[in-house]
N, C-alpha and C. Protein backbone atom coordinates (compact mmCIF):
# COMPACT_ATOMS: atom_id res chain seq x y z
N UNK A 1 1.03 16.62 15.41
CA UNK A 1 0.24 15.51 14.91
C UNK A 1 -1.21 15.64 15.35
N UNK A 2 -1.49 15.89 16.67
CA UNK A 2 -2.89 16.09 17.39
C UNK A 2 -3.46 17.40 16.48
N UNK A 3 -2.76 18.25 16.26
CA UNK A 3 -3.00 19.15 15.25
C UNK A 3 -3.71 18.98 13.68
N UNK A 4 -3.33 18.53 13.25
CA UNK A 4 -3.26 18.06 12.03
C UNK A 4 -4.20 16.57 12.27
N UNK A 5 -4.68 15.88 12.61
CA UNK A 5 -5.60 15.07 12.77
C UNK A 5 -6.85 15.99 13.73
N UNK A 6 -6.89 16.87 13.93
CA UNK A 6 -7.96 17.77 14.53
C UNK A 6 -8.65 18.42 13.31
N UNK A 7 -7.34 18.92 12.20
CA UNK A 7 -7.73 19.43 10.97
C UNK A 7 -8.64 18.86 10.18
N UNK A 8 -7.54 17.39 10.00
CA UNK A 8 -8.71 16.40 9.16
C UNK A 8 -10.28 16.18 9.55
N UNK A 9 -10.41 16.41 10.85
CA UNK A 9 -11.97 15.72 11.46
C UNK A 9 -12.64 16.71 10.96
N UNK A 10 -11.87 18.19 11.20
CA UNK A 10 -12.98 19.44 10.97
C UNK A 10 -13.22 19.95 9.85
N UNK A 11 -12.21 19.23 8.98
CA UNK A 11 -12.27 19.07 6.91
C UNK A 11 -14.23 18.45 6.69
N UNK A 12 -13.39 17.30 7.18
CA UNK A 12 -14.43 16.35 7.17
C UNK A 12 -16.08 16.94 7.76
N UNK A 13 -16.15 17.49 8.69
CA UNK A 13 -17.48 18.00 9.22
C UNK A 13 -17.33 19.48 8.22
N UNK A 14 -16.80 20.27 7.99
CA UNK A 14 -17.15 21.29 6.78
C UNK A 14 -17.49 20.74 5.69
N UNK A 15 -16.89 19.37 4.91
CA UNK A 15 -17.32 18.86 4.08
C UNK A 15 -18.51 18.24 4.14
N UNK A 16 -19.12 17.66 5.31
CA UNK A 16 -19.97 16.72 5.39
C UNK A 16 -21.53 17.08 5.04
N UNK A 17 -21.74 17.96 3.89
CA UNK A 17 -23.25 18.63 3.99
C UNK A 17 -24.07 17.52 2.99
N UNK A 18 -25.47 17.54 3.13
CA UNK A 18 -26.18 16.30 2.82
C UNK A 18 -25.74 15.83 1.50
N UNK A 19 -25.66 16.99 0.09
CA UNK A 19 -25.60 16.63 -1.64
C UNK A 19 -23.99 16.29 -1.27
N UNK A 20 -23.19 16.78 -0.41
CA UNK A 20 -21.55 15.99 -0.59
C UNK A 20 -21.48 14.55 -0.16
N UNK A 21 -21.92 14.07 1.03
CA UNK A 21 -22.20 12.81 1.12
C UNK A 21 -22.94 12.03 0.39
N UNK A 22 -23.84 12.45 -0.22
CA UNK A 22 -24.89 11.31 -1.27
C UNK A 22 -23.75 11.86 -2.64
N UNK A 23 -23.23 12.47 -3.19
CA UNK A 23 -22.56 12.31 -3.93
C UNK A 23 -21.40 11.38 -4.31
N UNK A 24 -20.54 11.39 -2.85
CA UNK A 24 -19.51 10.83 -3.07
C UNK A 24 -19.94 9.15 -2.39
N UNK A 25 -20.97 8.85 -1.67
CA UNK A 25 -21.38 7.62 -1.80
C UNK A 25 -22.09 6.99 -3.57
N UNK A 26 -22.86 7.95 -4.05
CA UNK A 26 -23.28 7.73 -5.57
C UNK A 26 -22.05 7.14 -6.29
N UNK A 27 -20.99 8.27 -5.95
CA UNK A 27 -19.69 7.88 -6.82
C UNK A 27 -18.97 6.28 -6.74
N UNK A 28 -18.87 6.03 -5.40
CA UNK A 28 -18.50 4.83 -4.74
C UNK A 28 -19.32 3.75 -5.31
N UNK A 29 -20.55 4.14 -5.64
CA UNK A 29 -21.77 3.03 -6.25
C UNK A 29 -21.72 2.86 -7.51
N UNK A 30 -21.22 4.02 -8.20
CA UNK A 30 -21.22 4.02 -9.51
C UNK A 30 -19.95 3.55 -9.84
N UNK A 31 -18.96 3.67 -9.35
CA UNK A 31 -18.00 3.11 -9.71
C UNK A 31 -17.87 1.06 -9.12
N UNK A 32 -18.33 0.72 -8.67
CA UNK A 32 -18.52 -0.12 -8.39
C UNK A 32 -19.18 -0.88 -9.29
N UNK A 33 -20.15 -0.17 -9.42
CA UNK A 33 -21.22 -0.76 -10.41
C UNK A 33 -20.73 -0.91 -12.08
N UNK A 34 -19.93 -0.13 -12.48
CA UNK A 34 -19.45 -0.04 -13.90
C UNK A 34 -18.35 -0.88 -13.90
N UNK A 35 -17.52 -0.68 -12.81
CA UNK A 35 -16.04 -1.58 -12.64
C UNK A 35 -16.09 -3.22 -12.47
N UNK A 36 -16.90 -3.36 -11.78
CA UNK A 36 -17.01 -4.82 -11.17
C UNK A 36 -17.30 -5.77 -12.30
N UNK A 37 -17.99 -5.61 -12.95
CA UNK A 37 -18.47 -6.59 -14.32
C UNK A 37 -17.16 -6.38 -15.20
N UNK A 38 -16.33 -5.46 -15.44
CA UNK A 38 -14.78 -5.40 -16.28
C UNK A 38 -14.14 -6.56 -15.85
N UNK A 39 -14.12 -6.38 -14.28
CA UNK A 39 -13.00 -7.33 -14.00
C UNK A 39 -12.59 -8.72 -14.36
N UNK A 40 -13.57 -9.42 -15.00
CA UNK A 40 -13.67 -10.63 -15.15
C UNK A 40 -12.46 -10.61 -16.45
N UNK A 41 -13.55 -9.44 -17.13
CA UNK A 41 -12.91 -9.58 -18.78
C UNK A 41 -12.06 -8.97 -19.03
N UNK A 42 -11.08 -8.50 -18.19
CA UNK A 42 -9.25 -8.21 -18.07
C UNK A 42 -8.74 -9.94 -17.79
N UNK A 43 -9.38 -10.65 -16.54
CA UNK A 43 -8.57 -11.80 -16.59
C UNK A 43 -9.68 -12.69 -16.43
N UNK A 44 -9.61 -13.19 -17.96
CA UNK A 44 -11.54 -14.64 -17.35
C UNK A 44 -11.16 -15.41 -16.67
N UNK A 45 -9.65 -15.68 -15.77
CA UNK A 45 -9.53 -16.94 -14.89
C UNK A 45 -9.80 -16.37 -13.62
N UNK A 46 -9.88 -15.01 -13.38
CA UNK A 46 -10.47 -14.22 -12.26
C UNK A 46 -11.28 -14.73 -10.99
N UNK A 47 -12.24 -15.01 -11.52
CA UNK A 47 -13.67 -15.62 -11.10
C UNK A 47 -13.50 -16.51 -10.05
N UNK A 48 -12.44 -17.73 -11.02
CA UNK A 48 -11.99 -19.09 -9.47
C UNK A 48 -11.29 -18.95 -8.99
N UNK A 49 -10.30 -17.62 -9.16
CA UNK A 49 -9.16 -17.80 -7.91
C UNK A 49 -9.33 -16.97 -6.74
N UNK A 50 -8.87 -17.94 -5.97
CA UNK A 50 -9.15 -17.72 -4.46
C UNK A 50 -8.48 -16.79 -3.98
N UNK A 51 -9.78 -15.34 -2.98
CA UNK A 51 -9.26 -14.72 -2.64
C UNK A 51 -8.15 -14.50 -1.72
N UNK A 52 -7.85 -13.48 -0.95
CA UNK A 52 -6.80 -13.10 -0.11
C UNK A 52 -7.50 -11.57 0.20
N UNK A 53 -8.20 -11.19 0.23
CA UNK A 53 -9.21 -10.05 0.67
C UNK A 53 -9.93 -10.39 1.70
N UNK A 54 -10.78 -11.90 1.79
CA UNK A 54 -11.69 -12.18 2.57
C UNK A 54 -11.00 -12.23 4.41
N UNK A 55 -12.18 -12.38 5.27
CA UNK A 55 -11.80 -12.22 6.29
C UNK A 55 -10.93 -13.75 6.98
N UNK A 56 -10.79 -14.59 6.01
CA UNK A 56 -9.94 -15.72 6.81
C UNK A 56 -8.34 -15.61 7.30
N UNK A 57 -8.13 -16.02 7.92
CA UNK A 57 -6.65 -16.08 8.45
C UNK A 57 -5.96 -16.41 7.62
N UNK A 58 -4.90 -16.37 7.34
CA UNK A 58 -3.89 -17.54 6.42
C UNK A 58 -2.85 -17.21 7.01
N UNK A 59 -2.25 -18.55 6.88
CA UNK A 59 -0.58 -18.68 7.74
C UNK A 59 -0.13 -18.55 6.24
N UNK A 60 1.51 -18.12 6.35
CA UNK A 60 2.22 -17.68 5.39
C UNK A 60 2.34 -19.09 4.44
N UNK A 61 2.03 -19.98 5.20
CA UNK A 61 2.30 -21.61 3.70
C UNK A 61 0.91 -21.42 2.78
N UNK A 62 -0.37 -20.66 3.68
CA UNK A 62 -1.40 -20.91 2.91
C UNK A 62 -1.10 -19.82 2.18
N UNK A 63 -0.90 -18.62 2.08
CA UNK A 63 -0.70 -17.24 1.30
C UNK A 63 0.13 -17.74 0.27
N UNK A 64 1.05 -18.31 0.60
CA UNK A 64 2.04 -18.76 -0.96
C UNK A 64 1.44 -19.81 -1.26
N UNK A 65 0.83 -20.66 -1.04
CA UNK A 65 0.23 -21.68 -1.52
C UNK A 65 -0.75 -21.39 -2.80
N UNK A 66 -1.85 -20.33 -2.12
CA UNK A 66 -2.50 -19.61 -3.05
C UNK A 66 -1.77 -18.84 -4.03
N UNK A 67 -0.78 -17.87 -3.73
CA UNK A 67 -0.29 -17.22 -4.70
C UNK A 67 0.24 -18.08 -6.09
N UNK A 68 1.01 -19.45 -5.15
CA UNK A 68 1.53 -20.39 -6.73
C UNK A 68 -0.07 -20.84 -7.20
N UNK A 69 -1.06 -20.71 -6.98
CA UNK A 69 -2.11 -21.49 -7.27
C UNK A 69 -2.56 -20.39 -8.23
N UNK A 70 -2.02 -19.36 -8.05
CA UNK A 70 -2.61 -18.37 -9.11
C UNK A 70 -2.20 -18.30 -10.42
N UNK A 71 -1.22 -19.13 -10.87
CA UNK A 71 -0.39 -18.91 -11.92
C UNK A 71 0.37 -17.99 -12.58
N UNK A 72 1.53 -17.88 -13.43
CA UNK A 72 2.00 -16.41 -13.42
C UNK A 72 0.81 -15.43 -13.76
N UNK A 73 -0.19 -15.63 -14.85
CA UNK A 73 -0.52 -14.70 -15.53
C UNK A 73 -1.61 -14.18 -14.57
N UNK A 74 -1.91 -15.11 -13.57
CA UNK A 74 -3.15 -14.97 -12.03
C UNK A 74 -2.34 -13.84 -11.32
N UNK A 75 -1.04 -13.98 -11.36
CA UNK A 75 -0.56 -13.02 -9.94
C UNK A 75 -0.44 -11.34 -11.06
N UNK A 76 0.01 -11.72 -11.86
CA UNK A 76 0.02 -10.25 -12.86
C UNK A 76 -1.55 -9.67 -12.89
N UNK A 77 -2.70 -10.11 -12.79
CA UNK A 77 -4.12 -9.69 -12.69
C UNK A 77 -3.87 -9.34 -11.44
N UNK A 78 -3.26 -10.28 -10.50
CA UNK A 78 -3.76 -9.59 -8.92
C UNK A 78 -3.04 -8.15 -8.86
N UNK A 79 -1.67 -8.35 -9.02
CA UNK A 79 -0.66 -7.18 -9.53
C UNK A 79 -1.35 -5.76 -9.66
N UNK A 80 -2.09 -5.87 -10.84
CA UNK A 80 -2.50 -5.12 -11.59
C UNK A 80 -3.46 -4.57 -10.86
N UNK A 81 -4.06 -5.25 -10.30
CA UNK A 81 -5.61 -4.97 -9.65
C UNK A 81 -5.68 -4.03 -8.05
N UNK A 82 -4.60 -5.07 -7.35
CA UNK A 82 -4.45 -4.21 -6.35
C UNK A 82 -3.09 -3.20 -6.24
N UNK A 83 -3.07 -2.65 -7.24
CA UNK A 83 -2.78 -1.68 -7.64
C UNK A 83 -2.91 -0.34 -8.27
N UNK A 84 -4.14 -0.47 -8.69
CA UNK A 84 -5.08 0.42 -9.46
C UNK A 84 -6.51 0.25 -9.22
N UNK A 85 -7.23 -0.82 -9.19
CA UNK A 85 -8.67 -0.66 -8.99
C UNK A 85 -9.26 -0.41 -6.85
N UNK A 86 -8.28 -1.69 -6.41
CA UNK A 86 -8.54 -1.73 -5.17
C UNK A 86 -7.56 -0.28 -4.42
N UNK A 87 -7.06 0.50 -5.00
CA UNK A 87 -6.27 1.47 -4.47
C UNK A 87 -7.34 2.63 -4.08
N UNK A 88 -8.53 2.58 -5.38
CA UNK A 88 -9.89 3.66 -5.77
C UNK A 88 -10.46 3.18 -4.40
N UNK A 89 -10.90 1.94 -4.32
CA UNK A 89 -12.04 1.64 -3.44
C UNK A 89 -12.26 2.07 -1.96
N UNK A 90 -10.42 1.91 -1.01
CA UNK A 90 -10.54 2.37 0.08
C UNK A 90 -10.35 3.47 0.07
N UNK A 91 -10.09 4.41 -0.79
CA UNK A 91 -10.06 5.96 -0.92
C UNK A 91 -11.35 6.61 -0.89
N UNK A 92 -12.09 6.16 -2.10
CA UNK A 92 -13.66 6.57 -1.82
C UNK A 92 -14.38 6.25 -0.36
N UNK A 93 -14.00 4.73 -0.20
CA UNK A 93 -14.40 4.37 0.76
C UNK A 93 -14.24 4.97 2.16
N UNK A 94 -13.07 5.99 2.53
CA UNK A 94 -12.85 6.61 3.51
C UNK A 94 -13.29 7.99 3.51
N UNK A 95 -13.55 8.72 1.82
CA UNK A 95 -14.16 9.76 2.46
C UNK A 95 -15.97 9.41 2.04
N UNK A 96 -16.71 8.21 1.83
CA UNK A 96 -17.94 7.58 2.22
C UNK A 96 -18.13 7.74 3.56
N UNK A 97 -17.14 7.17 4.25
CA UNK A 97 -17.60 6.56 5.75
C UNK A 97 -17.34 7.86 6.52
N UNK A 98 -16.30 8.71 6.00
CA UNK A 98 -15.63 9.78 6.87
C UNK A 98 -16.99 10.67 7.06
N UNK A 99 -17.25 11.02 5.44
CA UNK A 99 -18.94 12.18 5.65
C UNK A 99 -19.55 11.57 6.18
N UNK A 100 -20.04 10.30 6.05
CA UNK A 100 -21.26 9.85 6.78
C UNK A 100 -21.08 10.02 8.36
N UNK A 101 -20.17 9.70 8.75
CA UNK A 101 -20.06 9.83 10.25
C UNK A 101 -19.76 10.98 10.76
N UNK A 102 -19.59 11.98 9.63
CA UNK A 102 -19.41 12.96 9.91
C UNK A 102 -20.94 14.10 9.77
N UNK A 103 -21.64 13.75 8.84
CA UNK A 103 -23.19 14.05 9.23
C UNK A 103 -24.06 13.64 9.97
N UNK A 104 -24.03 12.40 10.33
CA UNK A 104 -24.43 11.68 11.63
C UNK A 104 -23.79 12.29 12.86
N UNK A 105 -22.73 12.79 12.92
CA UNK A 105 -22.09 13.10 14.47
C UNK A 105 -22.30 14.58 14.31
N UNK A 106 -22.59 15.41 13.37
CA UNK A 106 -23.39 16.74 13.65
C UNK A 106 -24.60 16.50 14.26
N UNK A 107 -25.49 15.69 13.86
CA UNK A 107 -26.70 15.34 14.97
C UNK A 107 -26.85 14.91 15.84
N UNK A 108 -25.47 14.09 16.40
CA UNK A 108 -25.42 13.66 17.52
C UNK A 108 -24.71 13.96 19.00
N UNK A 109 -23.60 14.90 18.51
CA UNK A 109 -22.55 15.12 19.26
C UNK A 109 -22.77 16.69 19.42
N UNK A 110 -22.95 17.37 20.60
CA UNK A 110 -22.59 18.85 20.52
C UNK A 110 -21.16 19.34 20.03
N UNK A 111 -20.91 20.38 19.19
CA UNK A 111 -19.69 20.54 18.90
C UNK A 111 -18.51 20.45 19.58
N UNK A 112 -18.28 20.62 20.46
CA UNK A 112 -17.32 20.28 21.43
C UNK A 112 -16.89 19.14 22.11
N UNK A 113 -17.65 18.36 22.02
CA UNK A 113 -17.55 16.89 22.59
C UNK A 113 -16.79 15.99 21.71
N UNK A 114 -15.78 15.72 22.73
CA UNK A 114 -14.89 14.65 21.81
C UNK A 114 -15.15 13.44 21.49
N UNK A 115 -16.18 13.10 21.30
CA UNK A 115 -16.86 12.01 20.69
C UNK A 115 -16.80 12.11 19.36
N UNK A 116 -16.88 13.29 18.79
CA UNK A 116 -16.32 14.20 17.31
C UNK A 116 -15.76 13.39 16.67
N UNK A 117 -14.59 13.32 17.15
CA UNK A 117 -13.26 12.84 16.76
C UNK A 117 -13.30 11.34 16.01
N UNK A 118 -14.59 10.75 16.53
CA UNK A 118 -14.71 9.25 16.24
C UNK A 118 -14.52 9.19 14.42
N UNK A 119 -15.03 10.56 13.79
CA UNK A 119 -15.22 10.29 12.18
C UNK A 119 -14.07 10.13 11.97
N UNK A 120 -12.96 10.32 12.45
CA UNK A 120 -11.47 9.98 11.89
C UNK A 120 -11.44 8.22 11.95
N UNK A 121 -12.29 7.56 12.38
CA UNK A 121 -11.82 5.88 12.31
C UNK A 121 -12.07 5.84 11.34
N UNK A 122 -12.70 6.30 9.90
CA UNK A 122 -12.86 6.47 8.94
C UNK A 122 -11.03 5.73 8.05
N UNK A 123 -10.66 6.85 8.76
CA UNK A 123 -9.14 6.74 8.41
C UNK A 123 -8.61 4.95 8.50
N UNK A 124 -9.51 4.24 8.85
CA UNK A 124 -8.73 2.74 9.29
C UNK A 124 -9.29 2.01 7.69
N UNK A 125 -9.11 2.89 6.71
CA UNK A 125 -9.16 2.34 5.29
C UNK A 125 -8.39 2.41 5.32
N UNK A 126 -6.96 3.14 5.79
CA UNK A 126 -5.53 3.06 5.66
C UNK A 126 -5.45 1.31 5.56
N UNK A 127 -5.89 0.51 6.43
CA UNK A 127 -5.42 -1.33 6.89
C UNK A 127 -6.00 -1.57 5.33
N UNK A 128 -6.84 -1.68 4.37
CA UNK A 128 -7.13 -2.28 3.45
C UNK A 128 -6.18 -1.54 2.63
N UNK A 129 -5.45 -0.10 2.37
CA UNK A 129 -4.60 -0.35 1.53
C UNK A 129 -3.51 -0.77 1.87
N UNK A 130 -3.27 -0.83 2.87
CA UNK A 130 -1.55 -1.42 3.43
C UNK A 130 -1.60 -2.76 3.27
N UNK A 131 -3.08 -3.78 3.21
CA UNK A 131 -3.28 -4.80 2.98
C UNK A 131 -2.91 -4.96 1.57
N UNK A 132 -3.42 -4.12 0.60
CA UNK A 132 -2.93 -4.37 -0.61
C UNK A 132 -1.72 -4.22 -1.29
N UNK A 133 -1.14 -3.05 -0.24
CA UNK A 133 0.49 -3.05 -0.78
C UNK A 133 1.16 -4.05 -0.12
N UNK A 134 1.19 -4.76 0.81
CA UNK A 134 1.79 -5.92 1.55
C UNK A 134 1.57 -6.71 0.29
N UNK A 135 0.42 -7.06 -0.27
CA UNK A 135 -0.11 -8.60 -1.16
C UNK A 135 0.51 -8.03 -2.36
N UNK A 136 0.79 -6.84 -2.56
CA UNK A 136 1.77 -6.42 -3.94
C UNK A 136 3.34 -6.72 -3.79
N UNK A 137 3.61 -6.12 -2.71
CA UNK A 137 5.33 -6.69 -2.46
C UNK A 137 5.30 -8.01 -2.43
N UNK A 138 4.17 -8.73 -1.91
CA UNK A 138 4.29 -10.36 -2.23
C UNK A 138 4.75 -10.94 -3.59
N UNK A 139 3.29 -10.13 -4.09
CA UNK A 139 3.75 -10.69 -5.52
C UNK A 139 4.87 -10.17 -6.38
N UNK A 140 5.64 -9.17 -5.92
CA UNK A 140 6.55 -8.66 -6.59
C UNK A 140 7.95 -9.45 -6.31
N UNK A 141 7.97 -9.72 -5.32
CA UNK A 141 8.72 -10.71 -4.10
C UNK A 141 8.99 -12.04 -5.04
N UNK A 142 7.60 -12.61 -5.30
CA UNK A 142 7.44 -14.34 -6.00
C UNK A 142 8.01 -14.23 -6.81
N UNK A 143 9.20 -15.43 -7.00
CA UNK A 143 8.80 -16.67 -5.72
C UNK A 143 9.24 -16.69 -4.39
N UNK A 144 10.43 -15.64 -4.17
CA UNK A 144 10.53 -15.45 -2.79
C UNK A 144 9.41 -15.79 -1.65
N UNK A 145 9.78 -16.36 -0.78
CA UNK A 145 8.48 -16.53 0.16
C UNK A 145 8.98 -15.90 1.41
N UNK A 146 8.48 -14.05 1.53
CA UNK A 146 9.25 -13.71 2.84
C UNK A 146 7.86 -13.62 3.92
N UNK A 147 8.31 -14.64 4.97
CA UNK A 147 7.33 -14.92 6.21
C UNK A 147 6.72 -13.88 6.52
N UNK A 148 7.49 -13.10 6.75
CA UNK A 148 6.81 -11.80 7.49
C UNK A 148 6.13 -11.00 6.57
N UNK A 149 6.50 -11.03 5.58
CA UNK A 149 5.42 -9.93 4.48
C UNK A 149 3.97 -11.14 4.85
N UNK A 150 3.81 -11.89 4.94
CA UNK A 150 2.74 -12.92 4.34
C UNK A 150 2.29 -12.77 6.31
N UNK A 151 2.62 -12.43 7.35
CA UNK A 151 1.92 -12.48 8.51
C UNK A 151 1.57 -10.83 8.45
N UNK A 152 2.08 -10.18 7.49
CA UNK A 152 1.68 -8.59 7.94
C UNK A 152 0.71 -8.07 6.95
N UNK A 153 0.88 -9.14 5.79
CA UNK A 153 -0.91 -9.16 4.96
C UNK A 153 -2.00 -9.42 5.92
N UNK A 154 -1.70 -10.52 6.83
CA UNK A 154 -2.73 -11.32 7.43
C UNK A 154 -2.93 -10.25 8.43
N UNK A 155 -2.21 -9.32 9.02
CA UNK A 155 -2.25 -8.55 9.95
C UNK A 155 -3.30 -7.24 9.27
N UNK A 156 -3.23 -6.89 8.21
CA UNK A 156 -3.53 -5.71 7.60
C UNK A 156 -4.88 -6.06 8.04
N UNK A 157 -5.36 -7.43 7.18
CA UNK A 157 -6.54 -7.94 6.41
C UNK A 157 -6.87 -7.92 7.53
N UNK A 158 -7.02 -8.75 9.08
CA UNK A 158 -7.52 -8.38 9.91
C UNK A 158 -8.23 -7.66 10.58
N UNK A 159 -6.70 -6.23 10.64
CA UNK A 159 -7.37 -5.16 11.13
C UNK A 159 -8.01 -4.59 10.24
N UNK A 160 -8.34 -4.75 8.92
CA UNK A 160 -9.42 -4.10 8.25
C UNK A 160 -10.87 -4.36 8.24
N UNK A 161 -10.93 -5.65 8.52
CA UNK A 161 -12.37 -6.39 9.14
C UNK A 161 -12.65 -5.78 10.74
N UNK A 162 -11.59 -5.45 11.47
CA UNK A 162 -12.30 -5.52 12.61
C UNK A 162 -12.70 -3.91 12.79
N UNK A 163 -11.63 -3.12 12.11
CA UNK A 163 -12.23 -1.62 11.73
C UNK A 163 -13.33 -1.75 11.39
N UNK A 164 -13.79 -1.96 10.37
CA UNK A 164 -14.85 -2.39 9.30
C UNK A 164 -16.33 -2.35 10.29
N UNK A 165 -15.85 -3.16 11.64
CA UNK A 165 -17.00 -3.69 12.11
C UNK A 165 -17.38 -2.79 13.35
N UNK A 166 -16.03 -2.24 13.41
CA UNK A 166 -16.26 -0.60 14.81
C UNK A 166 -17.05 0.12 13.73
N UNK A 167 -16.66 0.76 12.24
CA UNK A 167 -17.15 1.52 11.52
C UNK A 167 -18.46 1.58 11.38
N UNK A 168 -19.30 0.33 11.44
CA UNK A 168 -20.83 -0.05 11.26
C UNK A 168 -21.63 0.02 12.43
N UNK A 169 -20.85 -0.06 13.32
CA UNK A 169 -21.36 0.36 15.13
C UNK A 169 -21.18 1.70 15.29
N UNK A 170 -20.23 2.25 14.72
CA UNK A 170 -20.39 3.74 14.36
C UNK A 170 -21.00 4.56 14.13
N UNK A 171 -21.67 4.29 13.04
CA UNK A 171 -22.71 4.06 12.08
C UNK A 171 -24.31 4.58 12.19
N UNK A 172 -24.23 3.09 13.03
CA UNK A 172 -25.29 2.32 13.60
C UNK A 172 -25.60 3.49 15.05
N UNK A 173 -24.64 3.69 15.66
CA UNK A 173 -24.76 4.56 16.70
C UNK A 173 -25.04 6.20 16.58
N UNK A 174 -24.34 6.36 15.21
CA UNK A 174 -24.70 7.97 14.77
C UNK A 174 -25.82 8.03 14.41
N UNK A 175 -26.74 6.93 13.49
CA UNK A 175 -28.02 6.81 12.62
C UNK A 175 -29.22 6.83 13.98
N UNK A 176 -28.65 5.72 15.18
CA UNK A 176 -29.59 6.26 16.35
C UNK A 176 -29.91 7.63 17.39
N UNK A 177 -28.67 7.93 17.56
CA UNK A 177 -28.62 9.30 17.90
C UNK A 177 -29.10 10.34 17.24
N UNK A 178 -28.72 10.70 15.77
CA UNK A 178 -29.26 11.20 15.02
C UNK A 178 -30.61 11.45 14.92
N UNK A 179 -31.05 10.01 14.90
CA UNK A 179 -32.53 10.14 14.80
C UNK A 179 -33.09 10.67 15.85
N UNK A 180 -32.79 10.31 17.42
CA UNK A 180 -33.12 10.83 18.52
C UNK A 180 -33.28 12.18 18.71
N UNK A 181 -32.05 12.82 18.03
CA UNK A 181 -32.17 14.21 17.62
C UNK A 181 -32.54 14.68 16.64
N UNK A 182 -33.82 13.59 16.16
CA UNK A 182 -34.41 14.43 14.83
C UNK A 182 -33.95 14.82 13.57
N UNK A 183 -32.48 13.97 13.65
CA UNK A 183 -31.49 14.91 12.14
C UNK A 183 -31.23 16.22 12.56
N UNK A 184 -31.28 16.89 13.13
CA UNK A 184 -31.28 18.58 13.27
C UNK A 184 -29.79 18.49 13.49
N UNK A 185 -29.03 19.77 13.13
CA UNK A 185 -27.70 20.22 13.43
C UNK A 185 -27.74 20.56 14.95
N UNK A 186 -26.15 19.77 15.94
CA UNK A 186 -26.85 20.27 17.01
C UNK A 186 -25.52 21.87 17.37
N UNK A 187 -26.02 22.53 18.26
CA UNK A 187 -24.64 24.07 17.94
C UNK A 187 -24.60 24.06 19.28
């Protein structure tokens, strides 16, 4: 396993050269940018129903509460959605964050230093899709109301915010270092 997650980091830093990272962030933008305005007009009741993405808590009465609030044809959009559109997002999104921290930690980290290793938190896009397959067995589930699927959404969603917020201190910490070192590759 230590093996094979050593692989991935050093994928990731062979991959990480400047046109691969502005590419596959472009991609992430562009797809964003073309997708996001669709969504409405697959389901126009879209718009007012209340998420289950955002960073609030919900106890399992509020998660089904919302879900009946969605109506059948509301939970078949969510269905649909986090199933195919939100499946794209943390995928791009992990190899976004993976290069970036992975060209940032060439400027910051001598090769050998296991500080390296940090571009693999990248990998904690895994919590936003496990978040979305949890909120899919939900809805596949309804009307069943099983407790524990609905505390291990809330669990996902969590840890995807609080990743989220190591990821930007990450970031934030490679973009200073980096700079300290001038951007230069360090060997």
């Amino acid at each position: 396993m230590v093996a094979m997650i050593s692989k991935l980091s050093n994928h990731l830093y062979a991959w990480a050269k400047g046109r691969t990272v502005l590419a596959v962030f472009a991609a992430l933008i562009l797809f964003m940018v073309v997708t996001l305005p669709l969504l409405p007009k697959v389901y126009p009741g879209s718009s007012s129903m209340k998420s289950l993405d955002d960073p609030a808590f919900y106890t399992p009465a509020q998660v089904f509460s919302i879900l009946e609030g969605w109506g059948a044809e509301g939970r078949t959009y969510q269905l649909w959605l986090h199933l195919t559109w939100d499946i794209a997002v943390p995928v791009l999104g992990f190899f976004c964050l993976g290069l970036s921290l992975s060209w940032l930690f060439q400027r910051s980290f001598q090769p050998g230093s296991r500080l390296r290793k940090l571009n693999l938190v990248s990998l904690s896009s895994a919590f936003d899709l496990l978040e979305n397959f949890s909120l899919a067995g939900l809805l596949v589930a309804y009307p069943a109301h099983p407790a524990w699927a609905a505390w291990l959404k809330t669990a996902f969603t969590s840890a995807k915010f609080a990743f989220l917020m190591a990821l930007l201190l990450l970031l934030a910490a490679g973009l200073i270092l980096a700079a300290r070192n001038r951007f230069k590759v360090l060997e």
